[in-house]
N, C-alpha and C. Protein backbone atom coordinates (compact mmCIF):
# COMPACT_ATOMS: atom_id res chain seq x y z
N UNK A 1 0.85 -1.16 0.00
CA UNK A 1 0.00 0.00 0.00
C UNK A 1 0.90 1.23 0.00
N UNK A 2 0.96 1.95 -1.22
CA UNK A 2 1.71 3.46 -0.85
C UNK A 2 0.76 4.77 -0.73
N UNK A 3 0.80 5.43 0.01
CA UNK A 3 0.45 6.62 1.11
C UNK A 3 0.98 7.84 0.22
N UNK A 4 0.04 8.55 0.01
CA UNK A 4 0.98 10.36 -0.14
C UNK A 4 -0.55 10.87 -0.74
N UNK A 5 -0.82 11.58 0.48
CA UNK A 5 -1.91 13.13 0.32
C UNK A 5 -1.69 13.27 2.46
N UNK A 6 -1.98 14.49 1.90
CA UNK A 6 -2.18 15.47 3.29
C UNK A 6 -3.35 14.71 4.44
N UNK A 7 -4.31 14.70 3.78
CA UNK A 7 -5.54 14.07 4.18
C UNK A 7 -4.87 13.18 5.19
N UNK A 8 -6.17 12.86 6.72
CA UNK A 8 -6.03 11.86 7.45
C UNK A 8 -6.18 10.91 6.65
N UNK A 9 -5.19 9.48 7.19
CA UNK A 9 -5.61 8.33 6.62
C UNK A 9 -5.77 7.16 7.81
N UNK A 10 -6.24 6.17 8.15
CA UNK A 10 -6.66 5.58 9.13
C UNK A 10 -6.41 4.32 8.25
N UNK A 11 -5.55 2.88 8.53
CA UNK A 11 -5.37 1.80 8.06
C UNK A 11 -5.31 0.67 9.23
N UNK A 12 -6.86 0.25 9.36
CA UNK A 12 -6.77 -0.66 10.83
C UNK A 12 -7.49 -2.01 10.34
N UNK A 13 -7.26 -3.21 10.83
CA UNK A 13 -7.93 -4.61 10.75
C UNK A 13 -8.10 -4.95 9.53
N UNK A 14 -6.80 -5.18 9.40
CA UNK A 14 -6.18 -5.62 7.66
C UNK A 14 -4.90 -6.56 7.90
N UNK A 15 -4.90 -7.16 6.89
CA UNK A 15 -4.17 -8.55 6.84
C UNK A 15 -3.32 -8.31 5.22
N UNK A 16 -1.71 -7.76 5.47
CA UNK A 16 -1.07 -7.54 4.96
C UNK A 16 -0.07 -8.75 4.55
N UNK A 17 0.19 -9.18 3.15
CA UNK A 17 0.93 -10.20 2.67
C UNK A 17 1.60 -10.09 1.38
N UNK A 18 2.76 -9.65 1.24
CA UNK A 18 3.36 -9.80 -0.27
C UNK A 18 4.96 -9.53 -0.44
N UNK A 19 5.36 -9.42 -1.40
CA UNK A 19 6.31 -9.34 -1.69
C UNK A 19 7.25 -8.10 -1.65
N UNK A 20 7.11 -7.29 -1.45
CA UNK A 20 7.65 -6.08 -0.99
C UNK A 20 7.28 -5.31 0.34
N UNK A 21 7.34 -4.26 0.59
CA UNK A 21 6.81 -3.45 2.02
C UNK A 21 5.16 -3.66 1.77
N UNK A 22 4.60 -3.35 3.43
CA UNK A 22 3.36 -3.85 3.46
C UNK A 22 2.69 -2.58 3.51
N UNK A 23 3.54 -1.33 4.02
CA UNK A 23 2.82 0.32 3.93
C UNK A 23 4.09 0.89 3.57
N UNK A 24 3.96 1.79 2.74
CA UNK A 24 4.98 2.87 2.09
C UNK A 24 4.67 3.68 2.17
N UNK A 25 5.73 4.91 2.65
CA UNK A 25 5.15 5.99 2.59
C UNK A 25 6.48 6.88 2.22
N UNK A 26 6.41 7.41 1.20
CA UNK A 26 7.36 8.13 0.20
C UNK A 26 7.34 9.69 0.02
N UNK A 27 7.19 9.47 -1.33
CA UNK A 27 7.55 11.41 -1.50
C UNK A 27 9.20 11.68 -2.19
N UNK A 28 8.65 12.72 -2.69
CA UNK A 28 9.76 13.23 -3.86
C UNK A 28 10.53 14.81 -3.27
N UNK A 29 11.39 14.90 -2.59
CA UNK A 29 11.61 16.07 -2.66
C UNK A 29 12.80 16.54 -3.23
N UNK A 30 13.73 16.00 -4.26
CA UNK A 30 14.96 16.08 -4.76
C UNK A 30 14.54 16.15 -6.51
N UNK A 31 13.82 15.05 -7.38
CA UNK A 31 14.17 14.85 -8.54
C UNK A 31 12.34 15.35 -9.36
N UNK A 32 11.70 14.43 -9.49
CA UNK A 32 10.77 14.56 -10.22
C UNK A 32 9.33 15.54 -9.10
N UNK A 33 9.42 15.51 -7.83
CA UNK A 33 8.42 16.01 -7.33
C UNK A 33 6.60 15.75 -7.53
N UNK A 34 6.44 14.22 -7.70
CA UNK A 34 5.35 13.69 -7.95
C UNK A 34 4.37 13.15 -7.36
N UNK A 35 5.36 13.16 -5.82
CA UNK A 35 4.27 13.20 -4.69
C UNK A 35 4.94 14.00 -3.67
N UNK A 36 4.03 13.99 -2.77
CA UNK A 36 4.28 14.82 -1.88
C UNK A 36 3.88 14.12 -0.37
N UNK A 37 4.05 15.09 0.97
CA UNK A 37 3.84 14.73 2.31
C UNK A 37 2.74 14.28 2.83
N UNK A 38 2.76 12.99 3.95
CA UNK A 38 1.68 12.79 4.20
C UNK A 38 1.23 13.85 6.09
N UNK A 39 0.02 13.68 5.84
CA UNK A 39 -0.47 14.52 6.96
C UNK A 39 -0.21 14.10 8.16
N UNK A 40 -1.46 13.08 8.03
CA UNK A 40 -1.65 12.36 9.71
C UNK A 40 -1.82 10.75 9.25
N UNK A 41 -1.11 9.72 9.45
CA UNK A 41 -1.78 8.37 9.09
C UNK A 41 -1.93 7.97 10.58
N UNK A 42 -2.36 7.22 10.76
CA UNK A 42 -2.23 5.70 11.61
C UNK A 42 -2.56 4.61 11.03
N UNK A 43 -1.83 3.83 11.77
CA UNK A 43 -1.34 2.37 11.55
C UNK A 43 -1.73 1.87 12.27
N UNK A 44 -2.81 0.57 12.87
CA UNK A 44 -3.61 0.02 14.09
C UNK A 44 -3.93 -0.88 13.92
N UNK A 45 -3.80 -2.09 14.53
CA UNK A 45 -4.76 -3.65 14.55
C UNK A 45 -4.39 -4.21 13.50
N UNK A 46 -3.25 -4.46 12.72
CA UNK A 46 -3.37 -4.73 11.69
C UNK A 46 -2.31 -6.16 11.47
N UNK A 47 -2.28 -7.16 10.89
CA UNK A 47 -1.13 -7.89 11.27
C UNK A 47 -0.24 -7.89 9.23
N UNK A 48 0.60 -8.27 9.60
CA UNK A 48 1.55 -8.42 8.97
C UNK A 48 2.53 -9.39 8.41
N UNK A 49 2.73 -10.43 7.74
CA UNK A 49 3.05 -11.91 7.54
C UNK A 49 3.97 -11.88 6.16
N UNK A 50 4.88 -12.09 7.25
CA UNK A 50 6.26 -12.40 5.88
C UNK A 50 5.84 -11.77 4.49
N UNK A 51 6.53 -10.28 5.00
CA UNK A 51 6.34 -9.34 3.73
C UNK A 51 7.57 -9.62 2.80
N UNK A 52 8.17 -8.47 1.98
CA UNK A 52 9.35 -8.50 1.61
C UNK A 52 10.65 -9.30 1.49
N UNK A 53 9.38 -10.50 0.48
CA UNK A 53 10.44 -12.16 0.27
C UNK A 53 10.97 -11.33 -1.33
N UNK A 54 10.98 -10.43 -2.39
CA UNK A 54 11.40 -10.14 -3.79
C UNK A 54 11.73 -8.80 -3.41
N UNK A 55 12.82 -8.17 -4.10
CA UNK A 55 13.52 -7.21 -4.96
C UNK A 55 15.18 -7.84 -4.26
N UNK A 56 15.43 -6.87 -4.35
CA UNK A 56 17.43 -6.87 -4.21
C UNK A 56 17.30 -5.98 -3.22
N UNK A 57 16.16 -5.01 -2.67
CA UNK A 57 16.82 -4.04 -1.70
C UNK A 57 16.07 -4.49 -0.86
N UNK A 58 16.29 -3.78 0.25
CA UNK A 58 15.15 -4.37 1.82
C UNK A 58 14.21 -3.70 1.67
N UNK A 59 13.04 -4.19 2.18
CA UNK A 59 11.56 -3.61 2.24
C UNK A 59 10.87 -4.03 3.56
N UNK A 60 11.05 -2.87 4.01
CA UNK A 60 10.83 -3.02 5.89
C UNK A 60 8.98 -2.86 5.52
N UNK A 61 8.29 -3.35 6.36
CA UNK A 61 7.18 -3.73 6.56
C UNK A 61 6.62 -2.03 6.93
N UNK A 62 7.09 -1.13 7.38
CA UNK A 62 6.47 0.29 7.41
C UNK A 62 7.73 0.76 6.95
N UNK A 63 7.85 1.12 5.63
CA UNK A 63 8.86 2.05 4.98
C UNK A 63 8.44 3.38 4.71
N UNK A 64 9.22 4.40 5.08
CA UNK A 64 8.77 5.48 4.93
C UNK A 64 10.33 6.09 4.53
N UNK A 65 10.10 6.39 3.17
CA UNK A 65 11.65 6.54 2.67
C UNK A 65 11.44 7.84 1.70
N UNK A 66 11.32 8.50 2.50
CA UNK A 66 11.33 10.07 1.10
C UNK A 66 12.45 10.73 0.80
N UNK A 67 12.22 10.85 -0.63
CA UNK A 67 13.66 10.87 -1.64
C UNK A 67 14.26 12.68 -1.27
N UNK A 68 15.01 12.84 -0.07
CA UNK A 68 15.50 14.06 0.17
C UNK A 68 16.83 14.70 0.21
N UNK A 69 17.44 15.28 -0.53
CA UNK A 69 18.83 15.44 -0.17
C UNK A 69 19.55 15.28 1.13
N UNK A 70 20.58 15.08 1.14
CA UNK A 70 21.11 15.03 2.83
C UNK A 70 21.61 16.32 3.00
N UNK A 71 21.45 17.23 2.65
CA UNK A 71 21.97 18.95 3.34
C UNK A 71 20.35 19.25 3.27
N UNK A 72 19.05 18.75 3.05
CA UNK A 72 18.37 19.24 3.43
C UNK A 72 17.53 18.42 4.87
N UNK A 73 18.71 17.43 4.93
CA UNK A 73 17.21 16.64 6.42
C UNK A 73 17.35 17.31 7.66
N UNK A 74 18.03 18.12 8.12
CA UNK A 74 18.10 18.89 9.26
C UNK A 74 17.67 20.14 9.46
N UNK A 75 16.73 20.49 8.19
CA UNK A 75 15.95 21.82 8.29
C UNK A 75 14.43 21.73 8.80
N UNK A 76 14.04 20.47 8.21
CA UNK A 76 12.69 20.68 8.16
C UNK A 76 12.50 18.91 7.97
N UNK A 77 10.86 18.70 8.38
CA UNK A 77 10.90 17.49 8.24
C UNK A 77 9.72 16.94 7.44
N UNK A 78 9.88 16.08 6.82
CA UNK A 78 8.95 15.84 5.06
C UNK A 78 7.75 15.54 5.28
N UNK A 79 7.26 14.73 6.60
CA UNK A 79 6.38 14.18 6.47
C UNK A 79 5.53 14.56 7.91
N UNK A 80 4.45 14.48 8.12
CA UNK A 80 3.86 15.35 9.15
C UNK A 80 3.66 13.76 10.59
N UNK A 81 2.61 13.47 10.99
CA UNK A 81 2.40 12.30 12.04
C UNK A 81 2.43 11.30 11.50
N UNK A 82 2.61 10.11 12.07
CA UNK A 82 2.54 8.74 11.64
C UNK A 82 2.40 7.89 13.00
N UNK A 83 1.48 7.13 13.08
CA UNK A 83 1.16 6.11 14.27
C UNK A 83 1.39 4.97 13.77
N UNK A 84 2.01 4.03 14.33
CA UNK A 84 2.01 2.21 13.87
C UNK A 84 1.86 1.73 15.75
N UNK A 85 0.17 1.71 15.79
CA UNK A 85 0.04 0.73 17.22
C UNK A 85 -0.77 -0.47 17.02
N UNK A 86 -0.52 -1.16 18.07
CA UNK A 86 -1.16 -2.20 18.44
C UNK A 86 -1.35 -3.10 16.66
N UNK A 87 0.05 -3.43 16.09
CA UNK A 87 0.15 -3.95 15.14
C UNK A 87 0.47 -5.78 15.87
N UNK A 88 0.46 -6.75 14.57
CA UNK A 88 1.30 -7.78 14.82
C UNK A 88 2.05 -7.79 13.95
N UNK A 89 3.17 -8.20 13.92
CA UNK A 89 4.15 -8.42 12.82
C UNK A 89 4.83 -10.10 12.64
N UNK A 90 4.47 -10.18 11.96
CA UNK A 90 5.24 -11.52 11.91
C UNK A 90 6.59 -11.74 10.52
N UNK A 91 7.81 -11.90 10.61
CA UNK A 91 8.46 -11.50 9.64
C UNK A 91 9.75 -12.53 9.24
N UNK A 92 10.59 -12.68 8.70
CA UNK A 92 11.36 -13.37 8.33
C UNK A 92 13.12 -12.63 8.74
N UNK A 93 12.71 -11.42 8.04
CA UNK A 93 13.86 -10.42 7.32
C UNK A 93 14.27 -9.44 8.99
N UNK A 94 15.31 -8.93 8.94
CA UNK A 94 15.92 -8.09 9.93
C UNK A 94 14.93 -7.06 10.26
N UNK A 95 14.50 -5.71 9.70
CA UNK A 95 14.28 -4.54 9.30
C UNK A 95 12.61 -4.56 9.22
N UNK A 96 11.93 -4.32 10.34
CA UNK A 96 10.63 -3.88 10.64
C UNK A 96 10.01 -2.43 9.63
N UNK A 97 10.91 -1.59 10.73
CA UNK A 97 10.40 -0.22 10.40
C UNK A 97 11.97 0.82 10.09
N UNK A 98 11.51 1.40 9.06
CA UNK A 98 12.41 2.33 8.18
C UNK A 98 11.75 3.68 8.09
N UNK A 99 12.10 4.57 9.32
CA UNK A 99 11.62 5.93 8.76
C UNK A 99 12.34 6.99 8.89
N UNK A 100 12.33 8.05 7.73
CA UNK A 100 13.17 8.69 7.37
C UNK A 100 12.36 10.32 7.63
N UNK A 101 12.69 11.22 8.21
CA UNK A 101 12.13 12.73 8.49
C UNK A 101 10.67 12.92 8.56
N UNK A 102 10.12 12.13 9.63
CA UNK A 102 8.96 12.54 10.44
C UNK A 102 8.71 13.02 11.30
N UNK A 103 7.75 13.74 11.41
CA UNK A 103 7.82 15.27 12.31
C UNK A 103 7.43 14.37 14.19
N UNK A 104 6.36 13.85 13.70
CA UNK A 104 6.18 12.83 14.71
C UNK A 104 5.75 11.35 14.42
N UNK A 105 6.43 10.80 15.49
CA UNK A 105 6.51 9.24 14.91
C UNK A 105 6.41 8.37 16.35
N UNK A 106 5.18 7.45 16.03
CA UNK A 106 4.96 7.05 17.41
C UNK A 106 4.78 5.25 16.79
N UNK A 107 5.49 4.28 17.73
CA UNK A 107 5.55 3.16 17.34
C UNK A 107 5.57 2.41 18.94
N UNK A 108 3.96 1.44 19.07
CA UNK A 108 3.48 1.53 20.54
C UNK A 108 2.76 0.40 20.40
N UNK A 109 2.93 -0.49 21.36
CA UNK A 109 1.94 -1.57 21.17
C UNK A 109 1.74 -2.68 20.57
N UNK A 110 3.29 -2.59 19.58
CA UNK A 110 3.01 -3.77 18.85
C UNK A 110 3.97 -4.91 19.26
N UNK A 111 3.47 -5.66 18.04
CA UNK A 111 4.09 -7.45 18.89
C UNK A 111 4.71 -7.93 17.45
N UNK A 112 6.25 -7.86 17.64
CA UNK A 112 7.47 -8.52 16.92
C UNK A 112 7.37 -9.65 17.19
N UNK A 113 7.66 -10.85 15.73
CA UNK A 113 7.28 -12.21 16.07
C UNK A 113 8.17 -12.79 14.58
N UNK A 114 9.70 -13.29 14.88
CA UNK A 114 10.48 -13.58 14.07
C UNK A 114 10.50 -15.09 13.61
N UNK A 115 9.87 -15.20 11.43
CA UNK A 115 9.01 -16.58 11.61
C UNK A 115 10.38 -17.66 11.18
N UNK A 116 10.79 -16.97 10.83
CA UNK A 116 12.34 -18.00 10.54
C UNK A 116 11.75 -19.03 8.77
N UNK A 117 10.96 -18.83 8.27
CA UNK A 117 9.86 -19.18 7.22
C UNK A 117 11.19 -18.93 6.06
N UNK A 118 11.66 -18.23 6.08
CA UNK A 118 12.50 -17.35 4.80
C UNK A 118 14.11 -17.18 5.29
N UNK A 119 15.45 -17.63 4.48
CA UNK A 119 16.60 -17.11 5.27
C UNK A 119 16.39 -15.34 4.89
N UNK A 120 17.12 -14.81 6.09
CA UNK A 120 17.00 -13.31 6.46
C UNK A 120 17.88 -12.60 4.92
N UNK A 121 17.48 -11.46 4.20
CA UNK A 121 18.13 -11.31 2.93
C UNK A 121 18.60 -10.02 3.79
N UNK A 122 18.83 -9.53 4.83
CA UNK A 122 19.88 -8.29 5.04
C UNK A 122 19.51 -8.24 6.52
N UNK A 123 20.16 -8.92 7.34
CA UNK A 123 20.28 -9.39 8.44
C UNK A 123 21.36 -8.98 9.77
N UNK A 124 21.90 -7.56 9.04
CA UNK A 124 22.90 -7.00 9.46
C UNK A 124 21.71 -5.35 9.98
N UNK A 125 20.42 -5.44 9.64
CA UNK A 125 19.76 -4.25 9.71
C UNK A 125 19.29 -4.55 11.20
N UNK A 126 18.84 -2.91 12.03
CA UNK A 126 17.63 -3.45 12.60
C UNK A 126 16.89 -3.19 12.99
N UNK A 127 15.69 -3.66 13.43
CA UNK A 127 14.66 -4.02 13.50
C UNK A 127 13.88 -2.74 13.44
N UNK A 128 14.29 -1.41 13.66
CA UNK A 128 13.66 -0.52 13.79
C UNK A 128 14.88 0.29 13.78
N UNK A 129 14.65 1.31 12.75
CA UNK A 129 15.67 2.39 12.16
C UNK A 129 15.57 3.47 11.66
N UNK A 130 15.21 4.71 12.13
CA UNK A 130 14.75 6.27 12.74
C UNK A 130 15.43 6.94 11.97
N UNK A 131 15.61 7.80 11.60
CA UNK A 131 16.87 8.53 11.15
C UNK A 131 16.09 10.36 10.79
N UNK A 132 16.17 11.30 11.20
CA UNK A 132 16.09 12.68 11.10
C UNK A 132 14.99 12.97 11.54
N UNK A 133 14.60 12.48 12.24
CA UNK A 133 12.77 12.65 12.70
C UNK A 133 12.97 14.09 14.20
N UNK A 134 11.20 13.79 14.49
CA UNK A 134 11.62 14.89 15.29
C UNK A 134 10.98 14.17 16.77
N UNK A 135 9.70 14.46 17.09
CA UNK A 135 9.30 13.51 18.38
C UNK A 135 9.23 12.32 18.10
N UNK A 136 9.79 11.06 18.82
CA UNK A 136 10.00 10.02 18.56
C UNK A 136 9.49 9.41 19.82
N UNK A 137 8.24 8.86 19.61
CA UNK A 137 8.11 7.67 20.87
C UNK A 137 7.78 6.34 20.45
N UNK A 138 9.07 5.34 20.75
CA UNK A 138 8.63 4.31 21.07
C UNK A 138 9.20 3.15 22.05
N UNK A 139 7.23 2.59 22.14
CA UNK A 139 7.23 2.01 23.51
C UNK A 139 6.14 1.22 23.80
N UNK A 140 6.61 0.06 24.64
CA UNK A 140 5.82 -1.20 24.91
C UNK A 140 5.61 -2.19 23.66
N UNK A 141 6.67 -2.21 22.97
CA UNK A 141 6.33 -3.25 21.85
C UNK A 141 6.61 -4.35 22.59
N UNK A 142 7.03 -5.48 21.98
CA UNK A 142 7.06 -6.84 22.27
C UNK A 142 7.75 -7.81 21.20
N UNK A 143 8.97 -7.73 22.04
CA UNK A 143 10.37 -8.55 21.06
C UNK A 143 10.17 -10.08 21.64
N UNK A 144 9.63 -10.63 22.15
CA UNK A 144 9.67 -11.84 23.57
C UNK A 144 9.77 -13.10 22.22
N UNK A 145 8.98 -13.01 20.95
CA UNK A 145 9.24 -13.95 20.04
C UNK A 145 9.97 -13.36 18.60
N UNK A 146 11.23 -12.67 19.51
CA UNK A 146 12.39 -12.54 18.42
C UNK A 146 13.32 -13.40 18.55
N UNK A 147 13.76 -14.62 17.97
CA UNK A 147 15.22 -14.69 18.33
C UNK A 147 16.25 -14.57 18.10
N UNK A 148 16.38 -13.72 17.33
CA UNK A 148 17.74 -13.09 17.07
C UNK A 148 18.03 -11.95 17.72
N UNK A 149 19.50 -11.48 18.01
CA UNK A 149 19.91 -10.58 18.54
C UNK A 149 19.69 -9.64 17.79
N UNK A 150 19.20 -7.88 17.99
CA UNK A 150 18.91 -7.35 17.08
C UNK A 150 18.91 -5.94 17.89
N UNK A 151 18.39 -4.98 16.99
CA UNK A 151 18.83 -3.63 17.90
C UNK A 151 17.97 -2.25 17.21
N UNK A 152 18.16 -0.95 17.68
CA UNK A 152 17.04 -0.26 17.28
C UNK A 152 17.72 1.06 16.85
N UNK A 153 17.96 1.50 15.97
CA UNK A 153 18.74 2.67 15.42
C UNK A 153 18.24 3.95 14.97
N UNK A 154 19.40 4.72 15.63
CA UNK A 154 18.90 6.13 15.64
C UNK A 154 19.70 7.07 15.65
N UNK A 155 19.15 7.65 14.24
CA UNK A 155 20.28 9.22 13.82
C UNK A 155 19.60 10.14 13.61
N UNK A 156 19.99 11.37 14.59
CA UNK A 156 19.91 12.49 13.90
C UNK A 156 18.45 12.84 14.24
N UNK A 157 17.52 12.53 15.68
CA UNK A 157 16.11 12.73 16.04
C UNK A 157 16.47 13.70 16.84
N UNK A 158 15.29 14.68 16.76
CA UNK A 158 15.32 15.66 18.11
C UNK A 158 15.07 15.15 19.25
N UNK A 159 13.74 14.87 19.48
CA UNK A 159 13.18 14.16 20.45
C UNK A 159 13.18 12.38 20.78
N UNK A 160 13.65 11.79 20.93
CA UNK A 160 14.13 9.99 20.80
C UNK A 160 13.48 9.95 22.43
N UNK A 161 11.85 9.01 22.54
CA UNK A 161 11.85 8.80 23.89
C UNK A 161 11.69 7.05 24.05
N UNK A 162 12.20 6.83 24.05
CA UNK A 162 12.23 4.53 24.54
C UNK A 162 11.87 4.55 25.85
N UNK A 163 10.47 3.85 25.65
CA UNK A 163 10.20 3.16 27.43
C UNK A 163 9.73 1.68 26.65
N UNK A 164 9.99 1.11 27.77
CA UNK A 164 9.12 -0.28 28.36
C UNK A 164 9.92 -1.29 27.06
N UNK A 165 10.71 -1.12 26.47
CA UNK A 165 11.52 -2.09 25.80
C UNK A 165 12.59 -2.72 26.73
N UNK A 166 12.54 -3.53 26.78
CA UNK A 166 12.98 -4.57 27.59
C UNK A 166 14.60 -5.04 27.06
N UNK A 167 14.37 -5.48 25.95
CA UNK A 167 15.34 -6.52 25.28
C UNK A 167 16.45 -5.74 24.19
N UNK A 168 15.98 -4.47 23.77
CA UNK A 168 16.97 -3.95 22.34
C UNK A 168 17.70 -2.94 22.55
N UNK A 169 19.06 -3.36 22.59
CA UNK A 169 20.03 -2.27 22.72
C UNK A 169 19.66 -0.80 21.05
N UNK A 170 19.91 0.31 21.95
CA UNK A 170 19.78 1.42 20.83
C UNK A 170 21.29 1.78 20.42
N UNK A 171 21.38 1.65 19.03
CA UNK A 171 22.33 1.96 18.16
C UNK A 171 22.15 3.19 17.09
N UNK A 172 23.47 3.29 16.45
CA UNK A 172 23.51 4.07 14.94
C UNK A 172 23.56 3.17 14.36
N UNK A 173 22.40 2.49 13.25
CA UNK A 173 23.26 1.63 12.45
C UNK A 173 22.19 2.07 11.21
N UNK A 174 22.36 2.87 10.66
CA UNK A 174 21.63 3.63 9.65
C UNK A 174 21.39 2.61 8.29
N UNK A 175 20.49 2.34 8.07
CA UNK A 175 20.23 1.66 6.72
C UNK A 175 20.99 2.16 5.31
N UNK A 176 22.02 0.94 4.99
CA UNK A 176 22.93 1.78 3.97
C UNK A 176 22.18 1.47 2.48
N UNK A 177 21.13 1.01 2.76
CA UNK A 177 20.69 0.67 1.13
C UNK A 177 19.69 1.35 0.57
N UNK A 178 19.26 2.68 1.86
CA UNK A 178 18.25 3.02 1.21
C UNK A 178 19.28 4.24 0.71
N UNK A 179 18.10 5.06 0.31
CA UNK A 179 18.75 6.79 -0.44
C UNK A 179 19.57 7.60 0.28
N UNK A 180 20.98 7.83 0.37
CA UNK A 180 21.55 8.32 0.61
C UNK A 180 22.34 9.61 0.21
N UNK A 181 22.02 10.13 -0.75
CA UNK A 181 22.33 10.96 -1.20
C UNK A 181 21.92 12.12 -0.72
């Protein structure tokens, strides 16, 4: 499913399955300019089942990857709220959630559940990976059926608040495959 208008969007009690990311949320602010920022989404009740088994690059199950120069991610931030609660995830691959300059970003409630179904295609990522945002809360997910060692990365947030995670050391380990430029 890819995302881009201003408009609230509300995506709850849905059963996500395929071959790439299961919500995208993008935007152009460098080359062609063909979409643009999203407003307010949430993400709620929704489960999630071994997404992103095809392409060559990773496709985190909430990707939010907008195409922005890097001298511009510390001015301003692309994309307005985003909620992902009370999700299930069930997954194969390293790399949950990928988000890139959200103003606020709240990730709460949900339940990580690693199916071992698929070998991991970029397994060096993890599980949750932040990078230029601004209020950042997340808290009370549920790693208890992860088993791999894994970790939660974060560059470059104003606000970064972690409660009630138990198990995941917080790192820099910035996703090198998405847009870097």
């Amino acid at each position: 499913m890819l995302i881009s208008t201003l408009a609230p969007v509300i995506i709850e009690n849905s059963y996500f399955s395929s071959m790439m990311a299961g919500i995208r949320i993008c935007g152009d602010a460098n080359y062609w300019f063909e979409s643009g920022p999203v407003g307010h989404v949430i993400i709620r009740n929704n489960t999630f089942d071994d997404l992103g088994i095809g392409g060559h690059s990773p496709q985190a199950i909430l990707q939010i990857d907008p195409v922005i120069p890097l001298e511009a991610r510390d001015k301003a931030f692309y994309h307005g709220t985003i909620d992902f609660e009370n999700n299930v995830v069930r997954t194969f691959d390293a790399q949950i959630i990928y988000a890139l300059s959200v103003n606020n970003l709240i990730i709460r409630n949900n339940k990580f559940i690693q199916t071992k179904r698929y070998q991991p295609l970029f397994s060096d990522l993890s599980i949750i990976d932040v990078q230029n945002c601004g209020n950042l809360l997340i808290e009370n997910n549920d790693y208890s059926l992860w088993k791999d060692n894994s970790t939660i990365s974060i560059k470059k947030c104003k606000s970064p608040v972690i409660r009630g995670e138990k198990s995941l050391p917080v790192v820099v380990n910035p996703n090198r495959y998405f847009y870097q430029n």
